[in-house]
Protein backbone atom coordinates (compact mmCIF):
# COMPACT_ATOMS: atom_id res chain seq x y z
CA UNK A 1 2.65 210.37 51.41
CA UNK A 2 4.06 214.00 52.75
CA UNK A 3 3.80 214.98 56.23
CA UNK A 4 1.07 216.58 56.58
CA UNK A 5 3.44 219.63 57.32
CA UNK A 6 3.72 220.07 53.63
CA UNK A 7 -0.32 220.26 52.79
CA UNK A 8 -0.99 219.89 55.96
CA UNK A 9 13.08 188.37 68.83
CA UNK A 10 13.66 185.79 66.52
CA UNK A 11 11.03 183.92 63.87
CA UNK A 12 9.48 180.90 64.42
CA UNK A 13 8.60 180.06 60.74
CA UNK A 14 9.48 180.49 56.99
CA UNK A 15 7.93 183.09 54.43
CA UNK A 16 8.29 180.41 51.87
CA UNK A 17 5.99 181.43 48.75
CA UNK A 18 4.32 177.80 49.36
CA UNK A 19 3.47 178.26 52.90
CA UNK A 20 -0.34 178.45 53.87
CA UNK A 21 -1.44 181.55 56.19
CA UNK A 22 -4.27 182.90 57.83
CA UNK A 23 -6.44 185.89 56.80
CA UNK A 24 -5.72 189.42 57.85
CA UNK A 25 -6.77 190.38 61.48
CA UNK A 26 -7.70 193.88 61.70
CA UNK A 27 -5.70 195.85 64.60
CA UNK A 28 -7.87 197.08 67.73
CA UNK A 29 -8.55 200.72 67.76
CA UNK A 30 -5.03 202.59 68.22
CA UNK A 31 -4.57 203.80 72.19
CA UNK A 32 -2.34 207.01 71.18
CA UNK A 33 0.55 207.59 73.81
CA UNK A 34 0.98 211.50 73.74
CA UNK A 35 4.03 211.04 75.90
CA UNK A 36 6.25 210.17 73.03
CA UNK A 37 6.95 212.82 69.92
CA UNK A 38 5.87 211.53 66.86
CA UNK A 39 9.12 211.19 65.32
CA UNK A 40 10.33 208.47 67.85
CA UNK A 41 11.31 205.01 66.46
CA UNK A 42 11.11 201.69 67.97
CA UNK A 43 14.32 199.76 66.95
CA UNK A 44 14.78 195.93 66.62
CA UNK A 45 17.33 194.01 65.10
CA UNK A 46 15.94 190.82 63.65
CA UNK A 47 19.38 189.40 62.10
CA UNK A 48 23.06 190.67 62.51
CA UNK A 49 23.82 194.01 61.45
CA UNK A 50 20.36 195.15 60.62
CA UNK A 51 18.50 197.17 62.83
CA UNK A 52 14.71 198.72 61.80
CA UNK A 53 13.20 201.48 63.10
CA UNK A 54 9.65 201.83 63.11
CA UNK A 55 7.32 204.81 64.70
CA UNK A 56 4.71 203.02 66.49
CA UNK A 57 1.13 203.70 66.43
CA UNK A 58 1.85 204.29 62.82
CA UNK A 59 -1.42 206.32 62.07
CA UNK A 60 -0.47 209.67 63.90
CA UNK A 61 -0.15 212.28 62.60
CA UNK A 62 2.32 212.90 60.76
CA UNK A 63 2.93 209.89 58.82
CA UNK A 64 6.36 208.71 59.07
CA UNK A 65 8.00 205.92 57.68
CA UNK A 66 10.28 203.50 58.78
CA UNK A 67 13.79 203.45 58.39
CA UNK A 68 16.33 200.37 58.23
CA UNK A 69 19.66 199.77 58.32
CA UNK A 70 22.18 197.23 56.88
CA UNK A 71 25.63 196.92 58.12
CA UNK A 72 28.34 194.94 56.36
CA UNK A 73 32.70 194.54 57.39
CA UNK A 74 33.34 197.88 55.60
CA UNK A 75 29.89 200.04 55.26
CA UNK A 76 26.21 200.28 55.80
CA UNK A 77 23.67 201.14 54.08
CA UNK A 78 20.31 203.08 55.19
CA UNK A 79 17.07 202.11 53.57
CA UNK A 80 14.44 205.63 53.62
CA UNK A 81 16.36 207.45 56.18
CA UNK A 82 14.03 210.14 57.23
CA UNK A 83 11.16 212.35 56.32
CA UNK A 84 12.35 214.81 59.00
CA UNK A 85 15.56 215.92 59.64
CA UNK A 86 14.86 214.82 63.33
CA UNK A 87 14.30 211.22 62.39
CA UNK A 88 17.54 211.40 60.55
CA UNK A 89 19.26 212.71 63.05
CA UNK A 90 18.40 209.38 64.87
CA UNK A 91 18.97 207.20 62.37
CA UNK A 92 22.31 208.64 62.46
CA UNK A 93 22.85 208.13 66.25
CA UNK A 94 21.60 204.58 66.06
CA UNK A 95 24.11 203.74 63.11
CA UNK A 96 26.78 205.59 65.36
CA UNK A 97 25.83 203.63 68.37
CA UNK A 98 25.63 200.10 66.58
CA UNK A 99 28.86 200.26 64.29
CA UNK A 100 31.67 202.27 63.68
CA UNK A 101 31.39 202.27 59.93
CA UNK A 102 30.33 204.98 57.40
CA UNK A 103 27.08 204.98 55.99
CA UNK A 104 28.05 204.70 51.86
CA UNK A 105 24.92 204.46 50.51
CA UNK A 106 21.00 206.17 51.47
CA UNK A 107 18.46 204.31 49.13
CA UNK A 108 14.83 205.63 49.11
CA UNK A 109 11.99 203.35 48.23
CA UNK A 110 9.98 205.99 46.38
CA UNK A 111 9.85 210.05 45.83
CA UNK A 112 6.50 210.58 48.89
CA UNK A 113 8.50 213.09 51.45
CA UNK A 114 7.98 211.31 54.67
CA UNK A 115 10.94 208.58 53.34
CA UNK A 116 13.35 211.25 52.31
CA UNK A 117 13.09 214.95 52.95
CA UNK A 118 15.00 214.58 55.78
CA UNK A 119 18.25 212.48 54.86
CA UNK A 120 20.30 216.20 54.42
CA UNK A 121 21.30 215.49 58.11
CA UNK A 122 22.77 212.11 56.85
CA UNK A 123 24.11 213.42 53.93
CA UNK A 124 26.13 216.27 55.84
CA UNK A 125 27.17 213.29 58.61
CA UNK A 126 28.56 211.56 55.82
CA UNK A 127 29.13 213.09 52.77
CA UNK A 128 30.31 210.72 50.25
CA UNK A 129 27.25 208.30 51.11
CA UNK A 130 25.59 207.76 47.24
CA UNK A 131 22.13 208.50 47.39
CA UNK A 132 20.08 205.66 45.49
CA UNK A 133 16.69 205.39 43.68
CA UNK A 134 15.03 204.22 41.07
CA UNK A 135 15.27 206.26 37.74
CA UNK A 136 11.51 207.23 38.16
CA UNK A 137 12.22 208.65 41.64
CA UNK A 138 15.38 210.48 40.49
CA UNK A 139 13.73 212.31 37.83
CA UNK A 140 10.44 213.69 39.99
CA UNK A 141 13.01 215.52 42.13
CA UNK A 142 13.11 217.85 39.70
CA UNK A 143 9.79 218.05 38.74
CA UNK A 144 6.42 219.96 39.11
CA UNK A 145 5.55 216.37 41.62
CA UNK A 146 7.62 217.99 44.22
CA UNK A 147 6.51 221.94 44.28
CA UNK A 148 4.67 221.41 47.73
CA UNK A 149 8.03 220.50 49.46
CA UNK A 150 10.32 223.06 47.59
CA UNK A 151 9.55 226.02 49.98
CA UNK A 152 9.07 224.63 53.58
CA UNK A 153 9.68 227.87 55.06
CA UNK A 154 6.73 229.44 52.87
CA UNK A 155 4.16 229.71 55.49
CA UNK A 156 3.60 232.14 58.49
CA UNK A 157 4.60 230.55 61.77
CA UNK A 158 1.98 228.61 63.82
CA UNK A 159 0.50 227.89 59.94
CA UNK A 160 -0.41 223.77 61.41
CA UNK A 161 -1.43 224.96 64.78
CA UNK A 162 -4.22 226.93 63.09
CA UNK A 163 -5.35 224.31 60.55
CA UNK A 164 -5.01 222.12 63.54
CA UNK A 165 -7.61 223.99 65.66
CA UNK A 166 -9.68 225.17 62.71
CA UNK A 167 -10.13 221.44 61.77
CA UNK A 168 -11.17 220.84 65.33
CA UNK A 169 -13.47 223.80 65.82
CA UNK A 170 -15.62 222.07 62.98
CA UNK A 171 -18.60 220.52 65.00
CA UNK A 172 -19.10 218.11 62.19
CA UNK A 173 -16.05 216.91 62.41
CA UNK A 174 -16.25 212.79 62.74
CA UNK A 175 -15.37 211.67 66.26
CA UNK A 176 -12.42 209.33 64.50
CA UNK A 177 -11.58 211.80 62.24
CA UNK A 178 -10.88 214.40 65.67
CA UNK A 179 -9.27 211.46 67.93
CA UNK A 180 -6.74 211.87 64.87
CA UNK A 181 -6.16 215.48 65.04
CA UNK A 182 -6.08 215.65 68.52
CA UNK A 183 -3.12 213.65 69.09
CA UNK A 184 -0.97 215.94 66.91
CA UNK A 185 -1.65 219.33 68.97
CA UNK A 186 0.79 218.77 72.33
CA UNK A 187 3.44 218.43 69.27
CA UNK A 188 2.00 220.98 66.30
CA UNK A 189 4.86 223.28 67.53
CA UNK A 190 7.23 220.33 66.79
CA UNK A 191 5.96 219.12 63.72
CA UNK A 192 5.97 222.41 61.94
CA UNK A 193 9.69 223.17 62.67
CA UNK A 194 10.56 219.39 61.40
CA UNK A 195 8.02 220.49 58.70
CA UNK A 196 10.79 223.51 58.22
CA UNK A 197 14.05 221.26 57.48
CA UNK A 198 12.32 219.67 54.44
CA UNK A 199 15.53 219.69 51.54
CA UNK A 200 14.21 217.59 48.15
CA UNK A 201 17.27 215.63 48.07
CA UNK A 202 19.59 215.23 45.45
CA UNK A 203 19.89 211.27 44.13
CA UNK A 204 23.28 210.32 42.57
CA UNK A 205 22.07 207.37 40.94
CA UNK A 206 19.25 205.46 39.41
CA UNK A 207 18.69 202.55 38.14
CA UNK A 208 15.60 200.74 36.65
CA UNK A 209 15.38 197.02 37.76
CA UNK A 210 17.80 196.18 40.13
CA UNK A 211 21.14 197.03 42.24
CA UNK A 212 23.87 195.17 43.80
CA UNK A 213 25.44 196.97 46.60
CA UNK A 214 28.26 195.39 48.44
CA UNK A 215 28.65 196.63 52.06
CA UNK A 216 31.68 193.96 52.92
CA UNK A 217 30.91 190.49 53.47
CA UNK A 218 27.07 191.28 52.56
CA UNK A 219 25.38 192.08 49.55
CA UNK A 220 22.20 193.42 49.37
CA UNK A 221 19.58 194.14 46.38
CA UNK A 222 17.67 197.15 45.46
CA UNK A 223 14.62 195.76 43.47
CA UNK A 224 12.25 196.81 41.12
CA UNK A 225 9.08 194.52 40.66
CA UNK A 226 6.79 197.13 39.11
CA UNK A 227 4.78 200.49 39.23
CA UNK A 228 2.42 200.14 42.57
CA UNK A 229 1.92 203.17 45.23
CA UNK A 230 4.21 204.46 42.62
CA UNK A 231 6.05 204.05 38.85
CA UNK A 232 9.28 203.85 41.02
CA UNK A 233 8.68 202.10 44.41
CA UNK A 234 11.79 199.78 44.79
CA UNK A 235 12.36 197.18 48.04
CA UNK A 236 15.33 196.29 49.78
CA UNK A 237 16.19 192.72 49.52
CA UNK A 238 18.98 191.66 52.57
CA UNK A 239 18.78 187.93 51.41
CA UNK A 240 21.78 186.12 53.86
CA UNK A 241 19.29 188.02 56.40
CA UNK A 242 15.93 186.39 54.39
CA UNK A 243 14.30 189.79 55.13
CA UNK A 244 12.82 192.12 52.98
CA UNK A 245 12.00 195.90 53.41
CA UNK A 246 8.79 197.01 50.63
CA UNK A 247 8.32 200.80 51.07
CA UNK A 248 4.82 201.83 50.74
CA UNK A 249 4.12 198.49 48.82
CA UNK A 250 3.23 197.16 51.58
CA UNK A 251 1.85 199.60 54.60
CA UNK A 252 -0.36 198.27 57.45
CA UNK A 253 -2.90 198.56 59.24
CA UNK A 254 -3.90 200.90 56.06
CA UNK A 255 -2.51 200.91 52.34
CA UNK A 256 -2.20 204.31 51.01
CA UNK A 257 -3.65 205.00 47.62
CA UNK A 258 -2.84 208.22 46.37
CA UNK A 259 -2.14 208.32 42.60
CA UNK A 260 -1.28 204.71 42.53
CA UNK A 261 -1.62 201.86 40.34
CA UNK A 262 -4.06 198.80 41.02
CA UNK A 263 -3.17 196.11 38.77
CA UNK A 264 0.40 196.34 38.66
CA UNK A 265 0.76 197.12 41.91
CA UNK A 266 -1.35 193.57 42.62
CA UNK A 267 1.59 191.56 39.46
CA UNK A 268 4.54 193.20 41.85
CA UNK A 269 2.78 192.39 45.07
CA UNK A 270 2.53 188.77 43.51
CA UNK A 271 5.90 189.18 42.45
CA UNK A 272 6.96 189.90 46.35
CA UNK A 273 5.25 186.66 47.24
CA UNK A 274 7.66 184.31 45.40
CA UNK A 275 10.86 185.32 47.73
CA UNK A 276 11.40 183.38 50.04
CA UNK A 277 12.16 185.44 52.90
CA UNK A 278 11.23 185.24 56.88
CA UNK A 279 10.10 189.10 57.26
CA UNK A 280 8.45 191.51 55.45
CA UNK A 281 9.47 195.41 56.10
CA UNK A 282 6.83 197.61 55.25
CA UNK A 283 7.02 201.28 54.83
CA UNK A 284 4.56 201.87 57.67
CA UNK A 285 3.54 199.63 60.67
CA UNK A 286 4.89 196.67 62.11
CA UNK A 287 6.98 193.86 60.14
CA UNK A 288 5.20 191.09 59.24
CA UNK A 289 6.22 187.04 59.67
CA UNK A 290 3.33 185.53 56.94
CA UNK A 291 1.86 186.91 54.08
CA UNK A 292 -1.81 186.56 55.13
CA UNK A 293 -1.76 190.71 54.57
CA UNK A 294 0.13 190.77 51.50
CA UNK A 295 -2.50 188.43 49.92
CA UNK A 296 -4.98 190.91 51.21
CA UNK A 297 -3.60 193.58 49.51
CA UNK A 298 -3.16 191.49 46.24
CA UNK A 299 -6.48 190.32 46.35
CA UNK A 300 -7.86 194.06 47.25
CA UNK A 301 -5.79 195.83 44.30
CA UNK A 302 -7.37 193.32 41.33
CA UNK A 303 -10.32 194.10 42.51
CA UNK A 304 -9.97 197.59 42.20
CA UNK A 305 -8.56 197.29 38.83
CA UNK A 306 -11.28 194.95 37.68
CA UNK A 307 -14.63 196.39 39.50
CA UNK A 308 -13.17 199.83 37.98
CA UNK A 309 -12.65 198.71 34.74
CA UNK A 310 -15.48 197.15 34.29
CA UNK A 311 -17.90 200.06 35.90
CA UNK A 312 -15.77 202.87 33.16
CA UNK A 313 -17.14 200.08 29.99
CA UNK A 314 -20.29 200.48 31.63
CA UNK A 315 -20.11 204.38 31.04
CA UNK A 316 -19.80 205.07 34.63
CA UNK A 317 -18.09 208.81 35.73
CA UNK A 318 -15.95 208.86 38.49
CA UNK A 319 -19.32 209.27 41.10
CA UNK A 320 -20.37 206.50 39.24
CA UNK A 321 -17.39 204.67 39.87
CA UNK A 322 -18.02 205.07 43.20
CA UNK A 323 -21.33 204.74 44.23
CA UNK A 324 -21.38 201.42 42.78
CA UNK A 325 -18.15 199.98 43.65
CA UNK A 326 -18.61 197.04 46.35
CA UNK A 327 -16.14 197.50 48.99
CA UNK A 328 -18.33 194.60 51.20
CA UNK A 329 -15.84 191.65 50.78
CA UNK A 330 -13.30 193.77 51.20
CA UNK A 331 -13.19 196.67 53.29
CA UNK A 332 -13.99 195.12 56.69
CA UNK A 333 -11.14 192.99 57.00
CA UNK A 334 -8.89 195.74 56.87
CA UNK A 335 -10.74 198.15 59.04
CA UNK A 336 -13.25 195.05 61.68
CA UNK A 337 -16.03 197.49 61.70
CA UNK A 338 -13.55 199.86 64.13
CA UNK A 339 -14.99 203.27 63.20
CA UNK A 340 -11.00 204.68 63.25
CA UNK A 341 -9.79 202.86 61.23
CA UNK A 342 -12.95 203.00 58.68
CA UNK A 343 -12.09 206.45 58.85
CA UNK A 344 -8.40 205.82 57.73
CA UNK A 345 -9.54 203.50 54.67
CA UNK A 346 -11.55 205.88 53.60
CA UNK A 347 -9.32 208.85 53.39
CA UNK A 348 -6.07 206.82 53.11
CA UNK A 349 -7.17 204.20 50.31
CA UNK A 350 -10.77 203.92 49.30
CA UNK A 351 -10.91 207.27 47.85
CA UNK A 352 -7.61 208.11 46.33
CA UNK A 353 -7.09 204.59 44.71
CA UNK A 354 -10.23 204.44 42.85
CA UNK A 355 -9.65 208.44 41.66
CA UNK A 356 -6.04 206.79 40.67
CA UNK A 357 -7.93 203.50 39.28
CA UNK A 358 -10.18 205.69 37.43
CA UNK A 359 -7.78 207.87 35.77
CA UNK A 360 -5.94 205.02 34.66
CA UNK A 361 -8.88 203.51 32.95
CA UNK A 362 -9.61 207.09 31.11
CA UNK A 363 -6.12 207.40 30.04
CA UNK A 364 -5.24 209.92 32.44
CA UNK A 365 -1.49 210.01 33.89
CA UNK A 366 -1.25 209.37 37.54
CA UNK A 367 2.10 211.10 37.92
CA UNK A 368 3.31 212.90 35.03
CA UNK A 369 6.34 214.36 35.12
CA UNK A 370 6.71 217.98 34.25
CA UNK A 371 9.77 219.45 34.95
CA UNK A 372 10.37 222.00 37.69
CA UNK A 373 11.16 225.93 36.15
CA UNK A 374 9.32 228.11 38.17
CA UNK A 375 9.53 230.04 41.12
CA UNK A 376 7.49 228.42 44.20
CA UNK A 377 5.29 230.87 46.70
């Protein structure tokens, strides 16, 4: 996902593929603290030399991911630095104030602007850092995909203030839908000028399955297990540290399904399951110790893919699709009835992924990649 700018302590158990868990518990209705700017990260370090940094509350607005860092004897490497120059300005000061090493190499999970279009302020802090991603991710920088972010300076100043208020003035609005909106206005001011420093960065290499990078004395993996929020999402694997960051794979309390891909997404989700690992990074939202929300997900995405598929060979439109889709065994053990986060699935997943499920099953390209050669207004 863009910001919306550019519309608008140790484990006590093993991940081991095996290992039985619970079901998914829904989170309580979020209690926004307007004290702290939305571009604030919480940090923990869960092994030696890795440190992750997630924004709490992780459904303000703007969405911003998390960032994590891997230190080895002779370099580190950061995992989705920043979708604002501000957040990778700190990620910066937190690899300055936990090591004295360079940052060599800035991997980003997938080509959505809240993981990336900020990492120009680590680039210019250290300039031979290799920007890394998969081929996929590489090659929609220069595309039509990324037109929305190529111009950040485009509209007139207090532009988000005004959709802001105009939003609010609606007396339709849904009460969840303004308890969102509201919490962005004591920082509008500060979210369009982050909005501002957007730069489509430049990647230096791709690759298409996986990547060995050796920081000293640790080696981690950049992995490829299959399309899913994207054609090119790729995790970080840290396996002497038996953790693993997913990008927006994996985002709680709400997936995001915006031009995705259902069943694949479901085979690499499956394919996450078999490492055997002790925490899950996702891209948004707290890290996880069991897979009881992974399964979720799994479970959620063939459903998706076959309800959908099955509703098109009926000769169902996309109205059709979703009038009769049954979202009963699913839906409320994301959301537990809280009218928020209802609210969230709906805009955030239910209605993108079965557009994205749908134009799958019709033949239609989710992403397609037209290159970039025209001016931007």
């Amino acid at each position: 996902m863009f910001i919306p700018f550019a519309l608008a302590a140790s484990l006590a158990f093993s991940l081991a593929s095996g290992a039985d868990t619970q079901d998914h518990r829904p989170p309580p209705a979020p209690d926004f603290n307007a004290e702290r700017d939305p571009f604030e990260l919480d940090w923990t370090s869960p092994a030696s030399g890795v440190w992750i940094g997630v924004r709490p509350q992780s459904a303000r607005l703007p969405v911003t991911g998390t960032s994590v860092i891997v230190a080895g004897e002779t370099g580190v490497l950061v995992f989705d630095g920043g979708g604002t120059r501000l957040q990778a300005e700190r990620v910066a000061d937190k690899v300055r104030a936990e090591t004295g090493l360079p940052v060599t190499h800035i991997a980003i999970s997938h080509w959505h602007g809240d993981h990336h279009l900020g990492i120009s302020a680590l680039r210019e802090a250290w300039p031979e850092a290799q920007v890394v991603s998969h081929s996929f991710t590489r090659d929609v920088m220069g595309s039509t995909l990324m037109d929305s972010a190529r111009n950040p300076e485009a509209a007139e100043p207090g532009a988000f203030r005004s959709q802001l208020d105009a939003a609010l003035a609606n007396p339709d609005l849904a009460a969840p839908a303004r308890l969102w909106l509201e919490q962005a206005l004591p920082w509008a001011d500060l979210i369009e000028a982050q909005g501002r420093t957007a730069r489509i960065p430049e990647i230096d290499t791709g690759f298409d399955d996986s990547m060995e990078i050796d920081l000293g004395e640790r080696v981690v993996r950049l992995i490829h297990l299959g399309p899913g929020n994207t054609k090119g999402d790729i995790m970080l694997h840290i396996p002497d540290a038996r953790i693993i960051a997913a990008g927006d794979a994996v985002v709680h309390p709400t997936p995001y399904g915006f031009f995705s891909y259902p069943a694949d997404w479901a085979a690499a989700l499956t394919r996450l399951r078999a490492f055997d690992v002790d925490l899950i990074v996702p891209g948004h939202g707290d890290a996880m110790s069991d897979w009881a929300y992974v399964d979720l997900l799994i479970e959620t995405l063939q459903s998706i893919a076959d309800q959908t598929a099955a509703l098109v060979a009926e000769g169902h439109d996309l109205d059709g699709v979703r009038d009769h889709f049954d979202w009963s065994a699913l839906e409320p053990r994301f959301t537990g009835g809280d009218p928020f986060w209802a609210n969230r699935f709906d805009v955030w997943f239910k209605r993108p992924i079965l557009d994205a499920a749908w134009r799958l099953e019709t033949g239609l390209d989710n992403e397609e990649l037209i290159p970039h050669e025209h001016g931007v207004d």
